[in-house]
C-alpha atoms as a PDB file:
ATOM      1  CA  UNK A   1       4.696  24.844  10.285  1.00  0.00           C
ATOM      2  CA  UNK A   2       6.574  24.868   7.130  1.00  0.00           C
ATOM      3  CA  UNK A   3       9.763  22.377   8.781  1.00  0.00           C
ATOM      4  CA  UNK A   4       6.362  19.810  10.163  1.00  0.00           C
ATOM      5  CA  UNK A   5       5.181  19.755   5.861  1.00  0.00           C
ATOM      6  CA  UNK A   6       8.726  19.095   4.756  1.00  0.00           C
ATOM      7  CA  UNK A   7       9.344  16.247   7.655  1.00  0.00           C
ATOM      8  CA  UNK A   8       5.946  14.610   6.500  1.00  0.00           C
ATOM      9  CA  UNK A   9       6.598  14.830   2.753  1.00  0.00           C
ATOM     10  CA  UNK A  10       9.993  13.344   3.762  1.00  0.00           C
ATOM     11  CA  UNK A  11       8.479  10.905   5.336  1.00  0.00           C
ATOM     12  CA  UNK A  12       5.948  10.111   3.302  1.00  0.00           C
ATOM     13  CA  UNK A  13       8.905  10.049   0.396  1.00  0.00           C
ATOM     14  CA  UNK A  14      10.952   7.355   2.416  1.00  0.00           C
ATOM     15  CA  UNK A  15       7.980   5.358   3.398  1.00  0.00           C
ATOM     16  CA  UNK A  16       7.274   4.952  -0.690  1.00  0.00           C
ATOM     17  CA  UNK A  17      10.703   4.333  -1.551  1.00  0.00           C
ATOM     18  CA  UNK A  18      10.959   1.324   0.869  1.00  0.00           C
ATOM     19  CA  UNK A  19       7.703   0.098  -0.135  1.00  0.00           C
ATOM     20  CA  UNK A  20       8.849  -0.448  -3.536  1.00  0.00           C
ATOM     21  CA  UNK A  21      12.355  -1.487  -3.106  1.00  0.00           C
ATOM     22  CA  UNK A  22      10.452  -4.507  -0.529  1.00  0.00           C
ATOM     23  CA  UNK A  23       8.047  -5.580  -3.427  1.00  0.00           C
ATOM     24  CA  UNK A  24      11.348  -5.123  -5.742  1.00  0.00           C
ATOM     25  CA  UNK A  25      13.303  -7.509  -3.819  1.00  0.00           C
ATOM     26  CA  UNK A  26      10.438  -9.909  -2.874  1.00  0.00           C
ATOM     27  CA  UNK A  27       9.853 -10.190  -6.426  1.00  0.00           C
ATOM     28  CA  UNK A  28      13.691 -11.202  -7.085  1.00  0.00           C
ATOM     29  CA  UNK A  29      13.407 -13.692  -4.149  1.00  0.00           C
ATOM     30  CA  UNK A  30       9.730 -15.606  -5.689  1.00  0.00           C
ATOM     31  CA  UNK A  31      11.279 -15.576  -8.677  1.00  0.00           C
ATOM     32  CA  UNK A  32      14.335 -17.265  -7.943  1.00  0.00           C
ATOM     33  CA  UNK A  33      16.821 -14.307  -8.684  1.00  0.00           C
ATOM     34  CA  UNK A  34      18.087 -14.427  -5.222  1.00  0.00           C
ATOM     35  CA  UNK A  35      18.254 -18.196  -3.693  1.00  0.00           C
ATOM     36  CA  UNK A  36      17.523 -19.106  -0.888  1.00  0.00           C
ATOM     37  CA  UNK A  37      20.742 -18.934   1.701  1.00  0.00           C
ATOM     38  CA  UNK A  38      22.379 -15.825  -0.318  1.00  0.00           C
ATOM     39  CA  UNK A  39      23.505 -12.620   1.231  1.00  0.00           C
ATOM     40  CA  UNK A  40      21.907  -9.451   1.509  1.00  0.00           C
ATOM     41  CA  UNK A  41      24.665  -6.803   2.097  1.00  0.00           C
ATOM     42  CA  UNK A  42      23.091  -3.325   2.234  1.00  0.00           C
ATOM     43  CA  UNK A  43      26.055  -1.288   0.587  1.00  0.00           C
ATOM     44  CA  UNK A  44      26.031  -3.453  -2.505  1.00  0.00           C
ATOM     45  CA  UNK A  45      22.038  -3.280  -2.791  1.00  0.00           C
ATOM     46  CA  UNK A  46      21.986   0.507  -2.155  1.00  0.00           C
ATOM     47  CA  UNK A  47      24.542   0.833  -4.648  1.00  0.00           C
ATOM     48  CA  UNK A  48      23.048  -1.061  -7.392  1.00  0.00           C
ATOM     49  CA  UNK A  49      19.375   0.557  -6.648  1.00  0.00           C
ATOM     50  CA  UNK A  50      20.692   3.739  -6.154  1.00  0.00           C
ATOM     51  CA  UNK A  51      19.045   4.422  -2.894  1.00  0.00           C
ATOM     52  CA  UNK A  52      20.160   4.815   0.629  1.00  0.00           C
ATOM     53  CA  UNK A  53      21.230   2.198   2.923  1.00  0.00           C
ATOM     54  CA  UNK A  54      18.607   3.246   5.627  1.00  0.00           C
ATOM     55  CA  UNK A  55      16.208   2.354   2.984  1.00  0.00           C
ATOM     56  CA  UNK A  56      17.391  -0.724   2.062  1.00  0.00           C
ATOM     57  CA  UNK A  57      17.802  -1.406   6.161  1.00  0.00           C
ATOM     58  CA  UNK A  58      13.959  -0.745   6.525  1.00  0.00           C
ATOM     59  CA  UNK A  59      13.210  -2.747   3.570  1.00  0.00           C
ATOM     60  CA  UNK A  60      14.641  -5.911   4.893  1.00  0.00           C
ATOM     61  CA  UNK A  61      13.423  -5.278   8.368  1.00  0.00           C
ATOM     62  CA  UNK A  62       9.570  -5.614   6.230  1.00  0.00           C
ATOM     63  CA  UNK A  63      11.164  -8.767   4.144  1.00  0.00           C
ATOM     64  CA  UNK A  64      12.448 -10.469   7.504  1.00  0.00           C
ATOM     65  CA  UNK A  65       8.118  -9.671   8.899  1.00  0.00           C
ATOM     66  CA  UNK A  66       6.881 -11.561   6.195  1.00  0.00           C
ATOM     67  CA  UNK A  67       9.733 -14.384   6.397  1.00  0.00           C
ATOM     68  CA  UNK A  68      11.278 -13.311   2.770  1.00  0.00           C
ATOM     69  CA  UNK A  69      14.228 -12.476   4.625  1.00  0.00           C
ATOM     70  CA  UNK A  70      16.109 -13.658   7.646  1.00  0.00           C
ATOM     71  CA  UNK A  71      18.789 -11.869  10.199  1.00  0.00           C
ATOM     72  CA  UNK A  72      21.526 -13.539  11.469  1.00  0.00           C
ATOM     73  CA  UNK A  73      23.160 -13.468  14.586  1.00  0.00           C
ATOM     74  CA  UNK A  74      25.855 -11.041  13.337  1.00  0.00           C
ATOM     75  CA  UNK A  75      23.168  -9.293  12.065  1.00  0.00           C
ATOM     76  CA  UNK A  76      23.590 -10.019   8.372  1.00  0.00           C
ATOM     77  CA  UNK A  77      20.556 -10.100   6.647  1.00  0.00           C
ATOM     78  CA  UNK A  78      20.264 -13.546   3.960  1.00  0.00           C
ATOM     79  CA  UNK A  79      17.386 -15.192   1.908  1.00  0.00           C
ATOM     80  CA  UNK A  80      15.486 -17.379   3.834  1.00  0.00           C
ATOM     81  CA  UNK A  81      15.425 -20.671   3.541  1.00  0.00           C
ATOM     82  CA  UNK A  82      12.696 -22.853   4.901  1.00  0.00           C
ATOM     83  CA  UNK A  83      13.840 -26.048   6.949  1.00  0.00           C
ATOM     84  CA  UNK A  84      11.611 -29.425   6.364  1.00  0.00           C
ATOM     85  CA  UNK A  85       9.913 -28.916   9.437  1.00  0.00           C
ATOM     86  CA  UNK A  86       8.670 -25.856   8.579  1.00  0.00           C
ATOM     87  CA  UNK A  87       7.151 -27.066   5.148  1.00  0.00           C
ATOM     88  CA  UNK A  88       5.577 -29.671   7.074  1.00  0.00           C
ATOM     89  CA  UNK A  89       4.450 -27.840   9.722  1.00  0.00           C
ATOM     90  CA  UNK A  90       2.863 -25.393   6.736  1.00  0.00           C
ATOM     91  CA  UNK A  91       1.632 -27.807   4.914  1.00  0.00           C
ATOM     92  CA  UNK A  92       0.179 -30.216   7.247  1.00  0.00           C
ATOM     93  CA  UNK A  93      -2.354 -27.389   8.506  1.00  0.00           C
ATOM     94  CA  UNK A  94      -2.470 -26.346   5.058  1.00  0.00           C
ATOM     95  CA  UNK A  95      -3.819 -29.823   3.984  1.00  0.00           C
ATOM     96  CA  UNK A  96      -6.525 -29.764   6.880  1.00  0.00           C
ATOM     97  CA  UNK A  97      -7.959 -26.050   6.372  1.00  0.00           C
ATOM     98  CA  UNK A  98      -8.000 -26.409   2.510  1.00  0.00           C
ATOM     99  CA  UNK A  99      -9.314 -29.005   2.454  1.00  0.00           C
ATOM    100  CA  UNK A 100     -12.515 -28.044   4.604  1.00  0.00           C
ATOM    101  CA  UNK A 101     -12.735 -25.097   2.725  1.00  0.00           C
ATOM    102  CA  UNK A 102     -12.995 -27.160  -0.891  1.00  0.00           C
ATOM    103  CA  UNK A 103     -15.834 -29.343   0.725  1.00  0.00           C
ATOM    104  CA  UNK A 104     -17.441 -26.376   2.278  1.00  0.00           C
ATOM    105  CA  UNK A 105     -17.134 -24.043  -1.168  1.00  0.00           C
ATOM    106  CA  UNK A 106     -18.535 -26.819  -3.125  1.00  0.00           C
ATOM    107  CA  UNK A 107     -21.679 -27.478  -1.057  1.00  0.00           C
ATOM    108  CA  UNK A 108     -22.107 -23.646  -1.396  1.00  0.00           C
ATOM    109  CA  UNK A 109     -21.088 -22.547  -4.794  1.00  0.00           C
ATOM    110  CA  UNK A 110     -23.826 -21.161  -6.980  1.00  0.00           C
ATOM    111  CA  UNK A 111     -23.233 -21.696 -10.744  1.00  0.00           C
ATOM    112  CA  UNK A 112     -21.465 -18.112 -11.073  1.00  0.00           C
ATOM    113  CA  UNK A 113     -18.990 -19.131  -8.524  1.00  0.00           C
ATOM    114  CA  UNK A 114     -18.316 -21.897 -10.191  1.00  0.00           C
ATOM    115  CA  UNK A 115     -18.117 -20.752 -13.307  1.00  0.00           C
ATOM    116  CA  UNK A 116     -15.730 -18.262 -12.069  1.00  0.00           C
ATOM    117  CA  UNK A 117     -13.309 -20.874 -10.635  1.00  0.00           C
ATOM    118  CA  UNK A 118     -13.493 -22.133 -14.003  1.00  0.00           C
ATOM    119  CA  UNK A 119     -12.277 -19.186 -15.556  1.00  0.00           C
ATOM    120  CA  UNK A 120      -9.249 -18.856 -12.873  1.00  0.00           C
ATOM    121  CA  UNK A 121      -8.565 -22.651 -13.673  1.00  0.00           C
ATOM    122  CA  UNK A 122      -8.368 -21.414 -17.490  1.00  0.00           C
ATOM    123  CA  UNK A 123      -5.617 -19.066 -16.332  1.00  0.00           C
ATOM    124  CA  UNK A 124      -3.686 -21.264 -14.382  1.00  0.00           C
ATOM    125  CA  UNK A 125      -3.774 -23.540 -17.235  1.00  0.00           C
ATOM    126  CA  UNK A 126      -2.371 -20.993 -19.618  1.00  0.00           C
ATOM    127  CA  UNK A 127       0.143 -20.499 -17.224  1.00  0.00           C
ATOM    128  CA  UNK A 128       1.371 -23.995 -17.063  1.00  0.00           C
ATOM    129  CA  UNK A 129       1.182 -24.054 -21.120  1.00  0.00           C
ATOM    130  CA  UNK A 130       3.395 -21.311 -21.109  1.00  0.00           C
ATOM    131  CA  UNK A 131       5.663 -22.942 -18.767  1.00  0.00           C
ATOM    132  CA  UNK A 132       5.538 -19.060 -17.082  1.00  0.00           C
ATOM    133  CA  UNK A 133       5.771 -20.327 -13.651  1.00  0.00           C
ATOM    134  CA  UNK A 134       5.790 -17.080 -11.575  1.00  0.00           C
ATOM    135  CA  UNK A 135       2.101 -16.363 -13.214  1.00  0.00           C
ATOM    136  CA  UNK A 136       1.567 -19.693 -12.599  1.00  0.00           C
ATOM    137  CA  UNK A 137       2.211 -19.224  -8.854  1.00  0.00           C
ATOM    138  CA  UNK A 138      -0.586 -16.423  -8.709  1.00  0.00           C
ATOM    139  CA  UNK A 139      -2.886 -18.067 -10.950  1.00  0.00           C
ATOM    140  CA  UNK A 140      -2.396 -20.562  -8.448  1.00  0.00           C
ATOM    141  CA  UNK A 141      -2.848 -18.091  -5.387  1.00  0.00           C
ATOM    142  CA  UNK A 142      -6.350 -16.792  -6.847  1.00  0.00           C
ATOM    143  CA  UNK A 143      -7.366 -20.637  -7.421  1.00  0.00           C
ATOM    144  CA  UNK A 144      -6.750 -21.325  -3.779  1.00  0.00           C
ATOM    145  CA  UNK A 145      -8.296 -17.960  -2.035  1.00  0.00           C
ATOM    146  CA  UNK A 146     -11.067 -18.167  -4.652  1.00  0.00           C
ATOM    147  CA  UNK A 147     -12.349 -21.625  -2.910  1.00  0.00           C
ATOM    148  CA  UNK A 148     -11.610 -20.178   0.553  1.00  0.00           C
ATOM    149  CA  UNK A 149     -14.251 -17.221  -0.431  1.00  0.00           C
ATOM    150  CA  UNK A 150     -16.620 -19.111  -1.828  1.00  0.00           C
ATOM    151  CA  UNK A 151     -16.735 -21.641   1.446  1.00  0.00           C
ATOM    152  CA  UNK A 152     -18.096 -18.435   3.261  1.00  0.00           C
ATOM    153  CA  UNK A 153     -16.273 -18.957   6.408  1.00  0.00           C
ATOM    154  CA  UNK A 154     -15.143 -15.466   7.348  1.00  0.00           C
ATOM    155  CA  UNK A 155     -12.316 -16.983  10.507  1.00  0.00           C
ATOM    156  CA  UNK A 156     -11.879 -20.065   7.859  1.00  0.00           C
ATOM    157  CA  UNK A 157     -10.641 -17.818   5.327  1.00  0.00           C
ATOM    158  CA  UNK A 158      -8.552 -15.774   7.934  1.00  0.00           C
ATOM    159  CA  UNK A 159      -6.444 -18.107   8.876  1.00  0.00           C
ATOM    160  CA  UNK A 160      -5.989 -20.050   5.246  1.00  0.00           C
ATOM    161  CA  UNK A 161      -5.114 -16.597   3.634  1.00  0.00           C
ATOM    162  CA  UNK A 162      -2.649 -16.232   6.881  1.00  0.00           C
ATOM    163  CA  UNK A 163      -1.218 -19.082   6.223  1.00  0.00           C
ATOM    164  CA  UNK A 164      -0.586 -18.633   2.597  1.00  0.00           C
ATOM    165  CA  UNK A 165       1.268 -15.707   3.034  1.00  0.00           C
ATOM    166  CA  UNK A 166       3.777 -17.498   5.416  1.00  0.00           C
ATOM    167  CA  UNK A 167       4.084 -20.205   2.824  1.00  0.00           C
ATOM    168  CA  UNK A 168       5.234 -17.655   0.039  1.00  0.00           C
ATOM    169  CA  UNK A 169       8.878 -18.027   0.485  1.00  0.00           C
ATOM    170  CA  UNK A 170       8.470 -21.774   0.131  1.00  0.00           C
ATOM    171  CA  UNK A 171       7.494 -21.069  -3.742  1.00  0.00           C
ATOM    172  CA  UNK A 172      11.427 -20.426  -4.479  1.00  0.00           C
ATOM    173  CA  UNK A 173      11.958 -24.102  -3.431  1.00  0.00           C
ATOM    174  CA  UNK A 174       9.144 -25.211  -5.975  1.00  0.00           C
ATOM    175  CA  UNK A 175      11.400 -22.702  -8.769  1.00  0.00           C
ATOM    176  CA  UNK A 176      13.601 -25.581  -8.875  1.00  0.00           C
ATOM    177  CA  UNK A 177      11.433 -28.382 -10.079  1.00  0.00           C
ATOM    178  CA  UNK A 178       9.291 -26.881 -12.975  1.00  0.00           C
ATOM    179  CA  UNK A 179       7.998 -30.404 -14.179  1.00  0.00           C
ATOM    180  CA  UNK A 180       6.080 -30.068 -10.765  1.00  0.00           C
ATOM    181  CA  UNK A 181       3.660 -27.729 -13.258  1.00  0.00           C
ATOM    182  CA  UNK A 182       2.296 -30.704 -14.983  1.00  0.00           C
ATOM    183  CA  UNK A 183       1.456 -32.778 -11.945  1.00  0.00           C
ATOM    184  CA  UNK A 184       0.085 -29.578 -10.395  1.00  0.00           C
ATOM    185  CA  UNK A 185      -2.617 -28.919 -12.847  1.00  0.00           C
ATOM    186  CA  UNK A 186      -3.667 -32.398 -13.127  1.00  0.00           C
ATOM    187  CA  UNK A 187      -4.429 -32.096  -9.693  1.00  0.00           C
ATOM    188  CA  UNK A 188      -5.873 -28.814 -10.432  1.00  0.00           C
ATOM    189  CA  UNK A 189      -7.813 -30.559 -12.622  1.00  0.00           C
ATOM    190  CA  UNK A 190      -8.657 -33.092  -9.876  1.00  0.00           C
ATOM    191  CA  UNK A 191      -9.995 -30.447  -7.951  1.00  0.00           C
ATOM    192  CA  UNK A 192     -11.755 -28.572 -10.415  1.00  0.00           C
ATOM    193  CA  UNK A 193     -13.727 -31.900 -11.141  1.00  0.00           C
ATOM    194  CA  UNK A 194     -15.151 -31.945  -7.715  1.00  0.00           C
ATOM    195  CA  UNK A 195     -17.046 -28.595  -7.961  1.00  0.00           C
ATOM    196  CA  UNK A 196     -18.360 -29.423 -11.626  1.00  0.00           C
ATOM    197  CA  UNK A 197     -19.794 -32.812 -10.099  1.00  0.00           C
ATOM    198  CA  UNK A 198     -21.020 -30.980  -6.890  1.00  0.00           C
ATOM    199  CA  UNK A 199     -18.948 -33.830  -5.106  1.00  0.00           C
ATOM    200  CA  UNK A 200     -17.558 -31.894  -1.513  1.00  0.00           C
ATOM    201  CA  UNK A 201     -15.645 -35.396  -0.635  1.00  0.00           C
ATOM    202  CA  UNK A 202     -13.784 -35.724  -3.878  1.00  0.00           C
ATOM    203  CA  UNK A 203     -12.832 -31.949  -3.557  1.00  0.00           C
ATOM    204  CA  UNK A 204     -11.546 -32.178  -0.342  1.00  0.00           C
ATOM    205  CA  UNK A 205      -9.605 -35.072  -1.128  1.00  0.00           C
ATOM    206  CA  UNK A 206      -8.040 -33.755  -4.182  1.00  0.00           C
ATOM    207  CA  UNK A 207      -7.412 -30.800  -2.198  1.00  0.00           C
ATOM    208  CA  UNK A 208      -5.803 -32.608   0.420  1.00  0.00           C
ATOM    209  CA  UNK A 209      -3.834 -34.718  -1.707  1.00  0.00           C
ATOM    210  CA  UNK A 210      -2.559 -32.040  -3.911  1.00  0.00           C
ATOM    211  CA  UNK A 211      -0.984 -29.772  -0.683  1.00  0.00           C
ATOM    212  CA  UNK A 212       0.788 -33.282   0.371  1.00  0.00           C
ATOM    213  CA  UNK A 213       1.852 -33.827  -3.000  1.00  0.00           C
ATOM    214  CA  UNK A 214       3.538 -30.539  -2.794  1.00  0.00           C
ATOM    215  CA  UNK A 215       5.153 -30.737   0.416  1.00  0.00           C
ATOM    216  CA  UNK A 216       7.321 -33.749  -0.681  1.00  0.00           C
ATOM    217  CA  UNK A 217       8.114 -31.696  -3.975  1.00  0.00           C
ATOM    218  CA  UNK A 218       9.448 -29.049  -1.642  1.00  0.00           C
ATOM    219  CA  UNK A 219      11.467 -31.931   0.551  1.00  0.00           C
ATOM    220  CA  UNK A 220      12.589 -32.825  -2.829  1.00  0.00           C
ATOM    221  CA  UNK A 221      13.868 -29.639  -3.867  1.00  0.00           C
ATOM    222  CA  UNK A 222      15.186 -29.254  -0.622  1.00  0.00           C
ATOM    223  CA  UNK A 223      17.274 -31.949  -0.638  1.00  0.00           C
ATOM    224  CA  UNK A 224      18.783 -31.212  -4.227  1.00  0.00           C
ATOM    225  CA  UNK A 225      19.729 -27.228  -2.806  1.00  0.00           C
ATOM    226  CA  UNK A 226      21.554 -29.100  -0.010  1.00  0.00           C
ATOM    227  CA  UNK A 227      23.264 -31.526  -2.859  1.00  0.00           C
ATOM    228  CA  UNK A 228      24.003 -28.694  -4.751  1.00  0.00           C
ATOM    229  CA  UNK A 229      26.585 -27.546  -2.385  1.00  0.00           C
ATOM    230  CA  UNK A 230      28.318 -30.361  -1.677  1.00  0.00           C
END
């Protein structure tokens, strides 16, 4: 009985530790500390976290899930990089299902809802004032799942907040190109202006244009990680 307790406390123990070295080193790749393409080798990571290299192991085996994180064929673990036609392949859906949910959210919003969107508009502008672009990214996250709420489309929402989560990794592309900030809250902005003018065609077509607008910023910043290393 008492070698069961010390196995599940061990376990428990092992199952926390890799829980926050994953958030740890997802937070290193969305914030642009690792780049996309760079190795991963356990020893060095378990030697500069001070933890074991099973954890680390089990940590990029949840990374790799949630397509932080990428195994090679020799089995060496690197930062994954999208390919273009995975940001279009993203973002071409994402254009389509965001954008029904802004027309949808807007012909349902009460005034609290939208007054609420407000507010996380106010935050997301703050962030882009501050030029702080990893709050900017989840100001930008609670903008986005906000809308999908409000549309009140339980299998709508599914598969947008799906969705998002595979596009994380994309964001350390966007790291590159801060001035993107700017254009991004003007079509924030954009957006915005649809639910304040109960107008569900000019949401969805800000919506729509802003998720195009940021697929070719990711092409763009793409390209100049490829030019880089020439």
């Amino acid at each position: 009985m008492l070698i069961g307790h010390r196995s599940n406390r061990a376990e428990k123990k092992f199952k926390s530790l890799t829980k926050v070295l994953f958030e740890q080193l997802k937070e290193a790749i969305v914030a642009g500390k690792l780049e996309p393409g760079a190795p991963l080798l356990e020893n060095r990571l378990a030697a500069s976290l001070k933890v074991t290299g099973l954890a680390v192991r089990e940590a990029l085996r949840k990374l790799a899930a949630h397509g932080y994180v990428t195994f090679q064929a020799d089995n060496q673990a690197i930062v994954s990089k999208p390919t273009r036609e995975e940001i279009e392949d993203h973002y071409a859906i994402a254009g389509v299902l965001e954008g029904l949910a802004a027309r949808l959210a807007v012909e349902r919003a009460g005034p609290e809802e939208v007054e609420y969107l407000t507010q996380l508009h106010h935050s997301l502008k703050e962030a882009s004032q501050k030029r702080d672009v990893v709050r900017y990214f989840d100001a930008n996250n609670n903008f986005h799942r906000a809308i999908a709420d409000i549309a009140r489309n339980e299998r709508l929402y599914r598969l947008i907040d799906q969705l998002r989560q595979d596009m994380k990794k994309t964001r350390i592309l966007a790291l590159r190109l801060p001035e993107r900030l700017d254009y991004s809250m003007r079509e924030h902005d954009q957006i915005l202006d649809g639910f304040l003018k109960k107008n569900p065609q000019l949401a969805e077509t800000a919506m729509v244009r802003h998720l195009t607008n940021h697929m070719k910023t990711l092409h763009k910043a793409l390209d100049s990680s490829k030019g880089d290393k020439k």
